[in-house]
Protein backbone atom coordinates (compact mmCIF):
# COMPACT_ATOMS: atom_id res chain seq x y z
CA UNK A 1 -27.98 -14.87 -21.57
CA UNK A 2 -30.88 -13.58 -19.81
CA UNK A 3 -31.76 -12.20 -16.81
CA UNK A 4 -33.04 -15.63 -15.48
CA UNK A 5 -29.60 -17.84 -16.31
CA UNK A 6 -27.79 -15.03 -14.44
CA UNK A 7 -30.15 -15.41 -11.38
CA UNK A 8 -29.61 -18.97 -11.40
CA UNK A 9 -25.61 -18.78 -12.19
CA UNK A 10 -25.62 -16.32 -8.75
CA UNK A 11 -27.87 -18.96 -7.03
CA UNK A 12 -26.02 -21.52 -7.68
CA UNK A 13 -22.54 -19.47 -7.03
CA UNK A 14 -24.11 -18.52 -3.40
CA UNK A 15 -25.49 -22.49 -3.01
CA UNK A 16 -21.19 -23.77 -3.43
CA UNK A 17 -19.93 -21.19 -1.56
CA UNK A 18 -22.30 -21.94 1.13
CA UNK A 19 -21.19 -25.75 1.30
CA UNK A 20 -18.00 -25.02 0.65
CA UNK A 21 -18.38 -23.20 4.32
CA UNK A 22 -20.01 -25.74 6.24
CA UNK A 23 -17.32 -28.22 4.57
CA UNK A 24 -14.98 -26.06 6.10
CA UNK A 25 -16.76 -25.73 9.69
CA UNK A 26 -17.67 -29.18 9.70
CA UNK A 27 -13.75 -30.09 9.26
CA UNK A 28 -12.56 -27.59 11.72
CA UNK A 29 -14.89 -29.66 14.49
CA UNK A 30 -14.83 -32.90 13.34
CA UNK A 31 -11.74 -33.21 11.14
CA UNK A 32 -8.15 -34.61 11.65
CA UNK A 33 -6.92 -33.50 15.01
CA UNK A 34 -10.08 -32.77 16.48
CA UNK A 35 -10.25 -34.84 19.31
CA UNK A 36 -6.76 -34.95 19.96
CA UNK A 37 -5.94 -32.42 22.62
CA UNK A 38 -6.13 -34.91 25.86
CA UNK A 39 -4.96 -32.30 28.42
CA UNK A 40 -7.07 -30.45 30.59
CA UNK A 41 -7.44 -26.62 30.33
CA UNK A 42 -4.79 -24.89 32.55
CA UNK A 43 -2.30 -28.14 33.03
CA UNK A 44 1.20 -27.01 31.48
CA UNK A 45 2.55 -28.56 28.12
CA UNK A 46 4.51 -31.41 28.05
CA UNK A 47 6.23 -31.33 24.65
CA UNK A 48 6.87 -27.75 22.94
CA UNK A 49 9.53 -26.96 20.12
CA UNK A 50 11.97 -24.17 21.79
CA UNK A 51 13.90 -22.79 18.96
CA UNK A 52 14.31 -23.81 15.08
CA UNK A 53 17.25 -22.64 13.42
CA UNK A 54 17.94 -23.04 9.40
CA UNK A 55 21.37 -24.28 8.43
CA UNK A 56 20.64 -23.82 4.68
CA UNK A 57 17.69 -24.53 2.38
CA UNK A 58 17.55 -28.43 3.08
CA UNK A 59 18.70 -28.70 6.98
CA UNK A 60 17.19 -27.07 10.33
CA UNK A 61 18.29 -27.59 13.62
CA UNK A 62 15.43 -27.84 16.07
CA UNK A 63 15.05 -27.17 19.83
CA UNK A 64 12.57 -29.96 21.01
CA UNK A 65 11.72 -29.79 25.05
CA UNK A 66 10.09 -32.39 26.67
CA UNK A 67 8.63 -32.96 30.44
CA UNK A 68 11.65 -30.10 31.14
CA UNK A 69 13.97 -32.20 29.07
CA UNK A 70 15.46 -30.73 25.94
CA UNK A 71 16.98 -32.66 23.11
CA UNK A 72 18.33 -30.96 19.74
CA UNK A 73 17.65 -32.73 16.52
CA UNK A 74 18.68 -32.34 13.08
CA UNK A 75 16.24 -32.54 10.23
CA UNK A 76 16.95 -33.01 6.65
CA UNK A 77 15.80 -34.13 3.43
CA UNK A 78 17.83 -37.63 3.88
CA UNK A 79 17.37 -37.78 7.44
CA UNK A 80 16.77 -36.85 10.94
CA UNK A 81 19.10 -37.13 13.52
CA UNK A 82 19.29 -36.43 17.10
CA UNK A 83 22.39 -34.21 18.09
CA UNK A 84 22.07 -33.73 21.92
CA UNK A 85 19.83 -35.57 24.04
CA UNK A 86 18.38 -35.49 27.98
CA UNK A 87 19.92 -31.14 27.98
CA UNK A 88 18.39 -30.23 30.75
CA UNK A 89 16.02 -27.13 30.22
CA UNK A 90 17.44 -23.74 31.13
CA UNK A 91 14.30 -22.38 33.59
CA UNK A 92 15.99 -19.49 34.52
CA UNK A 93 13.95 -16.41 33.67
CA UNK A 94 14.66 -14.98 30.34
CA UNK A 95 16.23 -11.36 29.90
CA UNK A 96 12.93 -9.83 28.35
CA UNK A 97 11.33 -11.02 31.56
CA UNK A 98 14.12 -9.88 34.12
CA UNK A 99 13.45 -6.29 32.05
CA UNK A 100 10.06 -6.10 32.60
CA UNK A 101 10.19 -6.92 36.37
CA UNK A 102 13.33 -4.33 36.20
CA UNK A 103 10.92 -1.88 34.96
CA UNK A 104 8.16 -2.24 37.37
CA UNK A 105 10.99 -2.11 40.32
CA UNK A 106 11.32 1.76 39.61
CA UNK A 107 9.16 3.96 40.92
């Protein structure tokens, strides 16, 4: 090969690369899931998973809250199922946060 075909081979290595990376920016704005966040910045979330806990290699318990509602659910390879419904959501503050207002207490 010559020095020419190895110009070209890194010209045309750069020219992929370089759609390859518009592809990609192109996706991230336009692509699947784009256009689907409907809430306004600074309004709270409505549906959030809590917790996810695996039983074994094929079955997780999950922690689902929604509009301060929780419900537990059980997901597995044959099927999901919902454990515990309408729990309502424990808002009481959490013992990381009681320690940091704890901490700024002392003087």
């Amino acid at each position: 090969m010559t020095t020419p075909d190895y110009l070209r081979f890194v010209l045309a290595l750069a020219f992929v690369l370089g759609l390859i990376g518009i592809f990609g920016l192109l996706l991230r704005r336009f692509g699947p899931g784009a256009g689907l966040a409907l809430r306004r910045p600074g309004q709270q979330r409505r549906l959030g998973v809590v917790e996810v806990l695996s039983l074994d290699a094929r079955r997780r318990l999950v922690l689902v809250r929604r509009d301060g509602v929780e419900h537990l659910l059980l997901l597995g390879q044959t099927g999901d199922q919902v454990v515990e419904s309408r729990i309502i959501a424990d808002t009481s503050p959490g013992f990381d946060q009681a320690m940091a207002e704890a901490r700024q207490e002392q003087p």
